[in-house]
N, C-alpha and C. Protein backbone atom coordinates (compact mmCIF):
# COMPACT_ATOMS: atom_id res chain seq x y z
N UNK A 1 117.96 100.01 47.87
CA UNK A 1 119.38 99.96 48.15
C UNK A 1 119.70 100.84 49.36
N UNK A 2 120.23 100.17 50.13
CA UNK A 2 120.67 101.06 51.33
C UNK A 2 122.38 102.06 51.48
N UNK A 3 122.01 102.85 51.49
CA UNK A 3 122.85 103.95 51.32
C UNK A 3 123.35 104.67 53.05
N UNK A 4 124.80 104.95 52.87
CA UNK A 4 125.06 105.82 54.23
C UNK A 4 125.87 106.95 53.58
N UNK A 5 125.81 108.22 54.17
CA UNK A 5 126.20 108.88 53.40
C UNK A 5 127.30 109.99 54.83
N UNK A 6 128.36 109.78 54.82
CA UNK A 6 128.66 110.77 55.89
C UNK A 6 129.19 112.43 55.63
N UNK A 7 129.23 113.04 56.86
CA UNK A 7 130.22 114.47 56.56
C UNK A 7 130.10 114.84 57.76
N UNK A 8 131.09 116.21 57.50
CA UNK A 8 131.66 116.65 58.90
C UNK A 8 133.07 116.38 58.73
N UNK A 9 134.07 115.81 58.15
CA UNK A 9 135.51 116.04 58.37
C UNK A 9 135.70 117.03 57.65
N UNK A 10 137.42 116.57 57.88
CA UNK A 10 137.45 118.39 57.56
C UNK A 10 139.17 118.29 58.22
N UNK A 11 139.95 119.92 58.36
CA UNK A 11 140.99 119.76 58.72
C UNK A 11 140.94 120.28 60.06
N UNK A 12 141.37 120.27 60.92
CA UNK A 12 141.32 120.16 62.48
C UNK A 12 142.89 120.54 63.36
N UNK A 13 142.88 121.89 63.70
CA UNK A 13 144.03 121.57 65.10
C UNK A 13 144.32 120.82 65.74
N UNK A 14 145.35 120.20 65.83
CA UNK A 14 145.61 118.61 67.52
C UNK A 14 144.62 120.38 68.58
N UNK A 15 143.97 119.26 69.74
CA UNK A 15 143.15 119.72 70.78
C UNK A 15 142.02 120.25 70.40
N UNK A 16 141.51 120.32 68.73
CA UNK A 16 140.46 121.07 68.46
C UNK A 16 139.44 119.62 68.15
N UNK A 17 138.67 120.41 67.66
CA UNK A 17 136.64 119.11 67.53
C UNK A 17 136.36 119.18 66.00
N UNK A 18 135.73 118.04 66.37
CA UNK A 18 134.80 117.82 64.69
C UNK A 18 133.55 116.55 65.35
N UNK A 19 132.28 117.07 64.51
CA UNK A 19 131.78 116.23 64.72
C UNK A 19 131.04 115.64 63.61
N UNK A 20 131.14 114.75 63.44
CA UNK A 20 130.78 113.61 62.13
C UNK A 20 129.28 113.05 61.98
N UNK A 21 128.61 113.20 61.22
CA UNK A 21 127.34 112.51 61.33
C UNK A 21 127.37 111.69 59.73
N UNK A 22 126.36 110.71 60.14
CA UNK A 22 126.38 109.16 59.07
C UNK A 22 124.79 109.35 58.76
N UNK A 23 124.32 109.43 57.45
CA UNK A 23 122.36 109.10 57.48
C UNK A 23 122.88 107.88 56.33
N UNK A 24 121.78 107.09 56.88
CA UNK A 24 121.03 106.18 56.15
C UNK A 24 120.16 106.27 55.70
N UNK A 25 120.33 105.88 54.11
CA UNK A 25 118.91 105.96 53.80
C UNK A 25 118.36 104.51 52.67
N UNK A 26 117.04 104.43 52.35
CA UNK A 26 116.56 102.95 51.57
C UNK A 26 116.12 102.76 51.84
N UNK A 27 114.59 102.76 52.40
CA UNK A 27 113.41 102.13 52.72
C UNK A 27 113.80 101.79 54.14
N UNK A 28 114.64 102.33 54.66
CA UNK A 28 115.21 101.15 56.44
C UNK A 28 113.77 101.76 57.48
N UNK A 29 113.67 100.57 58.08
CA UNK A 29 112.57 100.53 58.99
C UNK A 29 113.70 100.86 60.66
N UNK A 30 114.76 100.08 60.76
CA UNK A 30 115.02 99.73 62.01
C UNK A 30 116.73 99.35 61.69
N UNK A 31 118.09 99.65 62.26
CA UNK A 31 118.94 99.35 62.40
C UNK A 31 119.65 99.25 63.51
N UNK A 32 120.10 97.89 63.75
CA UNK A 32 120.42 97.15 65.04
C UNK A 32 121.98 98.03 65.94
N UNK A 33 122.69 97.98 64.45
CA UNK A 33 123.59 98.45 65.36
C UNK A 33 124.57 99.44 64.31
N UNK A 34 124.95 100.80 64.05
CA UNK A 34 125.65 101.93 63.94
C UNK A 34 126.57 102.58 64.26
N UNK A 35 128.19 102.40 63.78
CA UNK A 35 129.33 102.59 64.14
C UNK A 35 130.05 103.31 63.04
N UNK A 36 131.58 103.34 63.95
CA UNK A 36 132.87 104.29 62.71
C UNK A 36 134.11 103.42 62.89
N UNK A 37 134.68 103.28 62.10
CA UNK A 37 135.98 102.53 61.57
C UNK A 37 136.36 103.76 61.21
N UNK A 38 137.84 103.67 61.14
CA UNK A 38 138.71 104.37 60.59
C UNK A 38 139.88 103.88 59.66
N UNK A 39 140.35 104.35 59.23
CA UNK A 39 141.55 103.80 58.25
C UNK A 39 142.91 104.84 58.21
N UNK A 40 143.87 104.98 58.77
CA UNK A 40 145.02 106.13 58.53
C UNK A 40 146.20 105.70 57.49
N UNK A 41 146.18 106.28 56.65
CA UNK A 41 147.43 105.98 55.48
C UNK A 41 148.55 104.56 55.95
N UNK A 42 148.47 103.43 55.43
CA UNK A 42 149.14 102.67 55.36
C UNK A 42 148.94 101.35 56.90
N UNK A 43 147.73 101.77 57.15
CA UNK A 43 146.97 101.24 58.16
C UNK A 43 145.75 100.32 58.18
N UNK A 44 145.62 99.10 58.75
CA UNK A 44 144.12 98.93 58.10
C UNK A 44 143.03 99.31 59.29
N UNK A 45 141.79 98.98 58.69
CA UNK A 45 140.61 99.69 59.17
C UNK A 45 140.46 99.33 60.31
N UNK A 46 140.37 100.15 61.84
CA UNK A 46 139.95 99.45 62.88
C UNK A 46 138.80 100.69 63.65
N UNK A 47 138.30 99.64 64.57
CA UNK A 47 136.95 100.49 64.88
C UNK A 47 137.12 100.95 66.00
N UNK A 48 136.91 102.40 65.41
CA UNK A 48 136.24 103.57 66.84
C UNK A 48 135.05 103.66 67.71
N UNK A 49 134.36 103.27 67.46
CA UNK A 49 133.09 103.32 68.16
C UNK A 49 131.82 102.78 67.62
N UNK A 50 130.63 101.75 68.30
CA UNK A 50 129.41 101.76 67.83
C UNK A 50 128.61 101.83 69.04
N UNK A 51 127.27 101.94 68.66
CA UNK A 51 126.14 102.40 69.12
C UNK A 51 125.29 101.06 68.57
N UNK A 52 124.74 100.79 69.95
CA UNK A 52 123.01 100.17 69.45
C UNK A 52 121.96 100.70 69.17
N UNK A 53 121.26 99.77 69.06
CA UNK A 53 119.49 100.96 68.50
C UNK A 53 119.20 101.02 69.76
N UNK A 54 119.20 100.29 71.21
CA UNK A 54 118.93 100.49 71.97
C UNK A 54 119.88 101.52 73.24
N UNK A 55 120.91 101.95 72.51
CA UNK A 55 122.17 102.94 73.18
C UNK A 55 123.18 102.45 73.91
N UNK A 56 123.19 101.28 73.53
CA UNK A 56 124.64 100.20 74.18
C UNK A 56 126.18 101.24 73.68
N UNK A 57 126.88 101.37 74.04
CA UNK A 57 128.40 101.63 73.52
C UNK A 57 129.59 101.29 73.59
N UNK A 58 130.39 101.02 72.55
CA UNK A 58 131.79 100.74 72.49
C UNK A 58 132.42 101.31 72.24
N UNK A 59 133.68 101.46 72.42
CA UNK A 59 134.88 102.28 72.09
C UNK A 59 136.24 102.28 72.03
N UNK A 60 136.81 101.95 70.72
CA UNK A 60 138.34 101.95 71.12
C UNK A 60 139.04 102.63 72.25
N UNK A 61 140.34 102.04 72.67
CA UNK A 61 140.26 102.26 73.82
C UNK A 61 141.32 103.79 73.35
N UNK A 62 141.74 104.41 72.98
CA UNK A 62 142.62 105.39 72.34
C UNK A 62 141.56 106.78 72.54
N UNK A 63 140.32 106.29 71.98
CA UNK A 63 138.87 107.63 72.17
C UNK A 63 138.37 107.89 73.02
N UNK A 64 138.63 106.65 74.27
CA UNK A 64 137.63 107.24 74.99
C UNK A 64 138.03 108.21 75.93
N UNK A 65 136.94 108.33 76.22
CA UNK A 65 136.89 109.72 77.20
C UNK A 65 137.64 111.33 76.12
N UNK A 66 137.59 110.58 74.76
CA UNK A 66 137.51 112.10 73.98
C UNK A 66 136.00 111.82 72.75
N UNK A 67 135.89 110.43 72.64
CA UNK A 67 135.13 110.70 71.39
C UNK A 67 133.90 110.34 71.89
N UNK A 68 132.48 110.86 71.80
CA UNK A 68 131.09 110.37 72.18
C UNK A 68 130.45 109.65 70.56
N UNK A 69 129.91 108.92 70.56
CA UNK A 69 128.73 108.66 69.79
C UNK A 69 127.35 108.46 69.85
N UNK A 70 126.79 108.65 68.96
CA UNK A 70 125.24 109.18 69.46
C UNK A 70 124.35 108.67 68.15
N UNK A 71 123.62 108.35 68.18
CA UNK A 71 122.14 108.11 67.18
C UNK A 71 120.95 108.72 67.09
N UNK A 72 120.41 108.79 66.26
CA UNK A 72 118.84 109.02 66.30
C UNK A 72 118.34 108.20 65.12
N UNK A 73 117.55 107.50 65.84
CA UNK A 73 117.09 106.27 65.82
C UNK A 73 116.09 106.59 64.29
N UNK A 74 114.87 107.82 64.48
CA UNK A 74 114.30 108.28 63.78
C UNK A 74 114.88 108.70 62.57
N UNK A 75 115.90 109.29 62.20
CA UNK A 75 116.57 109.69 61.45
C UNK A 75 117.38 108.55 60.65
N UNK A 76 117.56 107.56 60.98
CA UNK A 76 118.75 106.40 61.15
C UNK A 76 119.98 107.56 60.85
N UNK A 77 120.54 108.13 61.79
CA UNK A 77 121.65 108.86 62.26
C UNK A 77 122.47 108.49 63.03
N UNK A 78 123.76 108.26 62.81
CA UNK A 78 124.89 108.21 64.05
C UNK A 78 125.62 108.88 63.88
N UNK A 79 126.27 110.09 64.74
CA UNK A 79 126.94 110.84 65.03
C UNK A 79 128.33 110.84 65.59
N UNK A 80 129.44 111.26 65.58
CA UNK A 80 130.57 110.96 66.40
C UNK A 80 131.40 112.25 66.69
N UNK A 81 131.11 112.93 67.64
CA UNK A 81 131.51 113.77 68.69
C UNK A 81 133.49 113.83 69.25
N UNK A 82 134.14 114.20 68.35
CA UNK A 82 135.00 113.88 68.66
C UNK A 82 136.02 115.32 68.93
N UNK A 83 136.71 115.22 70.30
CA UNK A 83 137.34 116.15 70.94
C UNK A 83 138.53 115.95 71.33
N UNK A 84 139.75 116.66 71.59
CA UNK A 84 140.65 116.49 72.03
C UNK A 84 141.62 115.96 70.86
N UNK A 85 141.39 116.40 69.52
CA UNK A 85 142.07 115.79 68.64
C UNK A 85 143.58 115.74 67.93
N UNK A 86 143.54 114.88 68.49
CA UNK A 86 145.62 114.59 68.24
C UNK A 86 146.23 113.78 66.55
N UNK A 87 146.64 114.10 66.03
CA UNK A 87 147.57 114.04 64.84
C UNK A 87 147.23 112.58 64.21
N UNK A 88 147.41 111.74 65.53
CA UNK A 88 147.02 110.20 65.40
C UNK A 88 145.59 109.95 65.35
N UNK A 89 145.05 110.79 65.03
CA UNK A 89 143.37 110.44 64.74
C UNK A 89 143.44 110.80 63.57
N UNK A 90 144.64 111.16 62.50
CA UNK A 90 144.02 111.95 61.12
C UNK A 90 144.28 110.46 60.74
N UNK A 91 142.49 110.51 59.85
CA UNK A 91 142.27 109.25 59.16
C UNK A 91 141.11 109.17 58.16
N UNK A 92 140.66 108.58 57.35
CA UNK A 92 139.63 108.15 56.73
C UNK A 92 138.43 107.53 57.66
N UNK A 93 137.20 108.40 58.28
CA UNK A 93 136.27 107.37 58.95
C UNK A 93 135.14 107.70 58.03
N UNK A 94 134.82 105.78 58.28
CA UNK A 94 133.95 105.31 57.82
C UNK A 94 132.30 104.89 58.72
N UNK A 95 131.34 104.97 58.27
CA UNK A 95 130.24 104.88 59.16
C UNK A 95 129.87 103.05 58.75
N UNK A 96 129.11 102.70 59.08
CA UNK A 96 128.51 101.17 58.70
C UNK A 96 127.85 101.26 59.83
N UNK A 97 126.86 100.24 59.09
CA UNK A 97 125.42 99.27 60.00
C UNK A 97 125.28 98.04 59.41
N UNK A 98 124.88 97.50 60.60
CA UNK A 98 124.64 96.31 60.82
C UNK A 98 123.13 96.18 61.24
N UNK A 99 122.45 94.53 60.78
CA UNK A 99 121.32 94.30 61.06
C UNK A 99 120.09 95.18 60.88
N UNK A 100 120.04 95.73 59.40
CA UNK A 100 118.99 96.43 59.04
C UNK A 100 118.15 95.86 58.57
N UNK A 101 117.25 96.41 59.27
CA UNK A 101 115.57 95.97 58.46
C UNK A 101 114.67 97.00 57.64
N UNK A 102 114.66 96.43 56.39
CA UNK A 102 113.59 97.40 55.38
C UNK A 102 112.49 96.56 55.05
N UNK A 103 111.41 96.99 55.83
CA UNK A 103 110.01 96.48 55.31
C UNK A 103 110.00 95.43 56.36
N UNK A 104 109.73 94.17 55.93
CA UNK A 104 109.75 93.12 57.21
C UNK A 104 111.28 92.33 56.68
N UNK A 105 111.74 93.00 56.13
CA UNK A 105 113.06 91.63 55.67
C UNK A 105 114.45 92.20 56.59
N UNK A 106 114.69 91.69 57.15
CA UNK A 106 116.27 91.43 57.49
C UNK A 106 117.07 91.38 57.61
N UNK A 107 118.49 91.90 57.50
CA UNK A 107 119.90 91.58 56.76
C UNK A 107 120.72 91.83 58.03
N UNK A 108 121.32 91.06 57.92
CA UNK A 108 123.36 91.25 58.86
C UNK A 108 123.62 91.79 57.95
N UNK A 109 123.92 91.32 56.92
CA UNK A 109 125.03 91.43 56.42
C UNK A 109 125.47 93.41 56.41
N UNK A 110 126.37 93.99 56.38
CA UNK A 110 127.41 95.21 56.65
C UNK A 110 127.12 96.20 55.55
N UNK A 111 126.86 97.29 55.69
CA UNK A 111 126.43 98.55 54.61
C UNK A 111 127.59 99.46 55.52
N UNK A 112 128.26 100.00 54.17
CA UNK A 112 129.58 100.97 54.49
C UNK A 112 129.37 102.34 53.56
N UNK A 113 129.88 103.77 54.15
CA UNK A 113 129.69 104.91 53.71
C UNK A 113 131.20 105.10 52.93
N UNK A 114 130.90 105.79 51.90
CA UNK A 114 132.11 106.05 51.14
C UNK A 114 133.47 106.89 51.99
N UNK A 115 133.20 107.23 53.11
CA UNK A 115 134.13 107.74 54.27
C UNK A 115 134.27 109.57 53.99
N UNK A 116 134.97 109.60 54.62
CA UNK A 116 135.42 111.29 55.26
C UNK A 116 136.40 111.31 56.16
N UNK A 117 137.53 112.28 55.29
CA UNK A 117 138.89 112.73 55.49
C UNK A 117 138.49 113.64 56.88
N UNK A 118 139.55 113.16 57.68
CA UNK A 118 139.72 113.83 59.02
C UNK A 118 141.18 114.15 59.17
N UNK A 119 141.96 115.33 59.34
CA UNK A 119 143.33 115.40 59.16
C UNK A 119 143.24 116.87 60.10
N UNK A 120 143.85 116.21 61.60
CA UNK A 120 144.17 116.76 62.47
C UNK A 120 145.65 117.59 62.20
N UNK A 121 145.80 118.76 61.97
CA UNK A 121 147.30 119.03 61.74
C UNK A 121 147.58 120.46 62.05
N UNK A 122 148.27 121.55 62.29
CA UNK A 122 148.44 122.61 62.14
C UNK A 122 148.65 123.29 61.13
């Protein structure tokens, strides 16, 4: 069974950092692609950032140039580096992968981490 497990939130000053890391774990050989969704009270889930296995990146357009994401591939780790944090980032993020392989088998189909409270506030 493949498992993601995140941490690192926490409560946060607007302009202050947190940085978030996601492990996977379950027999995974190889995962294609490693990202964060978020969710803010009465909002639905939309995505902050992913990473390829090969270091491709995306990014809502609201993060960038404050939030980095990062992997290690070895670890099945993705990380999310996030700075400059304003009120409108306090949210529930979530990690997920896509296209994991355990052993020689396969899957698309979406593995999601039970999330982590991020609440930017004074």
């Amino acid at each position: 069974q493949v498992q993601l497990v995140e941490s690192g939130g926490g409560l946060v000053q607007p302009g202050g950092s947190l940085r978030l890391s996601c492990a996977a774990s379950g027999g995974i050989s190889s995962i294609n692609t490693m990202g964060w969704y978020r969710q803010a009270p009465g909002d639905e889930r939309e995505l902050v950032a992913t990473a390829s296995r090969v270091g491709s990146t995306l990014y809502e357009d609201s993060v960038k140039g404050r939030f980095t994401i990062s992997r290690d591939n070895a670890k099945n780790t993705v990380y999310l580096q996030m700075s400059k944090l304003t009120p409108e980032d306090t949210a529930v993020y979530y990690c997920y992968a896509t296209g994991v392989t355990r052993g020689s088998v396969f899957s698309a189909m979406p593995y999601w981490g039970n999330g982590t409270l991020v609440t930017v506030s004074f």
